[in-house]
C-alpha atoms as a PDB file:
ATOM      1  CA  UNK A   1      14.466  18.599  -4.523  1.00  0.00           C
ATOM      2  CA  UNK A   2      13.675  14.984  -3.886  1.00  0.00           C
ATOM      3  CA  UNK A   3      11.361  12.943  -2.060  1.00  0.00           C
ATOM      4  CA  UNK A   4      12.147  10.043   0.055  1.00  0.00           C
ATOM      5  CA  UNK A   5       9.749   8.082   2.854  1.00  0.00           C
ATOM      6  CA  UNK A   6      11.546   6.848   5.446  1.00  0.00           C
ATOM      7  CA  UNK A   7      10.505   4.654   8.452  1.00  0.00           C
ATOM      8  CA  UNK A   8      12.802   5.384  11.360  1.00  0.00           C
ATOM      9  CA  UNK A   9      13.713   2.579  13.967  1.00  0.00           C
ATOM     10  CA  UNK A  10      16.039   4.357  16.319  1.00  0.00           C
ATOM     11  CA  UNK A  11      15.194   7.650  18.453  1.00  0.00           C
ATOM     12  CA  UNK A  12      18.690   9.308  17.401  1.00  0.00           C
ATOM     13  CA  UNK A  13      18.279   9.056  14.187  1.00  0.00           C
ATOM     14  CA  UNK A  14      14.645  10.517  14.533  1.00  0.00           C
ATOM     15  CA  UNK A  15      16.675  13.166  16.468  1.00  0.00           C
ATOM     16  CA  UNK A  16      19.234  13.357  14.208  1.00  0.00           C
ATOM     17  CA  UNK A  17      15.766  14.295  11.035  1.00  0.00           C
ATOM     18  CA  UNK A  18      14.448  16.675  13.608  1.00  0.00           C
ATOM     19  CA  UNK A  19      17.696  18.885  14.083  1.00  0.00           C
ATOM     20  CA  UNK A  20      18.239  18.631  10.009  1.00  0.00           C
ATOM     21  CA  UNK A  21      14.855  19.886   9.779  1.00  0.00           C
ATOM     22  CA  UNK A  22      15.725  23.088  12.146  1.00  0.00           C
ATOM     23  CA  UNK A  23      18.672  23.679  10.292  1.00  0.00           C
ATOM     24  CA  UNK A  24      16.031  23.717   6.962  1.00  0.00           C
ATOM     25  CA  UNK A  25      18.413  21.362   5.225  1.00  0.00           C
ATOM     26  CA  UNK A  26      15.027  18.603   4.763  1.00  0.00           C
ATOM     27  CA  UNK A  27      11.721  19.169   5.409  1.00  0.00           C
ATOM     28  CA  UNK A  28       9.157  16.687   7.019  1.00  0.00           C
ATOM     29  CA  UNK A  29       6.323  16.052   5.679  1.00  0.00           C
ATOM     30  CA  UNK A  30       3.543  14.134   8.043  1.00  0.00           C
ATOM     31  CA  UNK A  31       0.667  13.831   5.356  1.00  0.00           C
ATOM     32  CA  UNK A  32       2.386  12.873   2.196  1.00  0.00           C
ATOM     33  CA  UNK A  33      -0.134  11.774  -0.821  1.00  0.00           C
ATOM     34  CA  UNK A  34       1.944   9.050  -2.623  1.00  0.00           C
ATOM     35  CA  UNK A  35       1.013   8.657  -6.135  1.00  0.00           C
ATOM     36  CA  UNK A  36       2.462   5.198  -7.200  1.00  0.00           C
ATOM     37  CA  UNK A  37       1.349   2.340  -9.046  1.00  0.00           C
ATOM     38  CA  UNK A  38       2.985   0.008  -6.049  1.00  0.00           C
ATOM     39  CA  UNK A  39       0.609   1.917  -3.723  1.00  0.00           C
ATOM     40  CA  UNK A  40      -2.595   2.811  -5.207  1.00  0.00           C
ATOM     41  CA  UNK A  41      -5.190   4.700  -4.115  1.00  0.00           C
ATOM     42  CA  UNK A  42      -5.846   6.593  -1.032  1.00  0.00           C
ATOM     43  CA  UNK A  43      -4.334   6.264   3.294  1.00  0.00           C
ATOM     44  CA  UNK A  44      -6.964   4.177   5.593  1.00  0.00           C
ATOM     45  CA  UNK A  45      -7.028   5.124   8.683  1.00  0.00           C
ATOM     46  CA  UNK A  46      -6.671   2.024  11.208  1.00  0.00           C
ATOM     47  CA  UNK A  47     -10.314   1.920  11.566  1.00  0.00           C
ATOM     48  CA  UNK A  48     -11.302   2.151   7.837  1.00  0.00           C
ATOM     49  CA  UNK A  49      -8.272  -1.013   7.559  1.00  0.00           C
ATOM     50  CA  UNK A  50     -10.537  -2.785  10.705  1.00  0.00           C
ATOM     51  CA  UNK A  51     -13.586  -2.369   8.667  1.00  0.00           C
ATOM     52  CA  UNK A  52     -12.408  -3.819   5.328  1.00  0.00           C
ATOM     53  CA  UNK A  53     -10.948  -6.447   7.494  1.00  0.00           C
ATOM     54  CA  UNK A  54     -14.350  -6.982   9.224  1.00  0.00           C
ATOM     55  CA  UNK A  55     -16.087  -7.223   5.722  1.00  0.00           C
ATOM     56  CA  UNK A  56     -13.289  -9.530   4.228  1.00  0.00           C
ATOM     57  CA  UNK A  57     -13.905 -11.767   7.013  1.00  0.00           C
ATOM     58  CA  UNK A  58     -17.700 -11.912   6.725  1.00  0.00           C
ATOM     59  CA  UNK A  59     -17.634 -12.299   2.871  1.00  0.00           C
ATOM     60  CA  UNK A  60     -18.594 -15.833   0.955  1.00  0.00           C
ATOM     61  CA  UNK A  61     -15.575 -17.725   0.426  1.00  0.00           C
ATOM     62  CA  UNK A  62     -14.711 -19.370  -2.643  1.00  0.00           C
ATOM     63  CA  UNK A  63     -13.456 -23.326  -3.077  1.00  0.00           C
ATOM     64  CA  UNK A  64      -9.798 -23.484  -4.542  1.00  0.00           C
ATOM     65  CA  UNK A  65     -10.759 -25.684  -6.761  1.00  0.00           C
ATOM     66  CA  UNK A  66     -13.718 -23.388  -7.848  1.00  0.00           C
ATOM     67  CA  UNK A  67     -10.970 -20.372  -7.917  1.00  0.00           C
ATOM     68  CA  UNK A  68      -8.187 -22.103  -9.886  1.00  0.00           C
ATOM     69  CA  UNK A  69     -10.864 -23.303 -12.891  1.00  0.00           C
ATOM     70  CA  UNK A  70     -12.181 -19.532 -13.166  1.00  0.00           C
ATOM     71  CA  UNK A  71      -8.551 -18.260 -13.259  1.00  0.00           C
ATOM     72  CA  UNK A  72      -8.058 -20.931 -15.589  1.00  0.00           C
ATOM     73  CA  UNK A  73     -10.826 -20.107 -18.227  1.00  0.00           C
ATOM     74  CA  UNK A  74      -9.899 -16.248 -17.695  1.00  0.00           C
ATOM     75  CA  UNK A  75      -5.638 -16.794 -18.729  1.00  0.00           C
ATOM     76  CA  UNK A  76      -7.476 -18.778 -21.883  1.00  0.00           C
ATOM     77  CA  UNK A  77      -9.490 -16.010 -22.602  1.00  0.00           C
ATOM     78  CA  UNK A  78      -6.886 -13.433 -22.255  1.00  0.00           C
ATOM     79  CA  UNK A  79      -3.749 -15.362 -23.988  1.00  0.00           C
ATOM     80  CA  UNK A  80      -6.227 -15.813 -27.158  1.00  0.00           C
ATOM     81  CA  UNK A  81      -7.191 -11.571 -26.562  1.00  0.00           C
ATOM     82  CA  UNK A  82      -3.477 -10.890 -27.244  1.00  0.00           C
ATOM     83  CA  UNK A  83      -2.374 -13.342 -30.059  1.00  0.00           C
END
């Protein structure tokens, strides 16, 4: 058995999934749980995504200048961590 996500474009090729899927040759799955490092964590819904919007929008921002310094100091500290 494997596992694929797939984002389908085209109605048939949806209908074209749907009629392998009565045939049980696949299986679709709506609420899949990915466990992957390139997508941690858990699904937002669109309103938990409009909310974290909402709060990134309405959080203190930070000078470039500011930024690039901290990261600065921080890849100084880490290089001499791992010598």
């Amino acid at each position: 058995m494997h596992t694929i996500t797939l984002q389908i474009n085209n109605a048939n090729a949806l209908k074209t999934i749907k009629n392998l899927e009565t045939k049980h040759f696949v299986r679709v799955v709506d609420n899949l749980e990915i466990d992957s490092p390139a997508l941690p964590g858990k699904r937002l819904s669109i309103t938990e995504f409009r909310n974290w919007i909402k709060n990134a929008e309405q959080t203190q921002t930070v000078p470039f200048k500011q930024a690039q310094e901290k990261w600065a100091n921080k890849r100084k500290q880490i290089q001499a961590l791992t010598k």
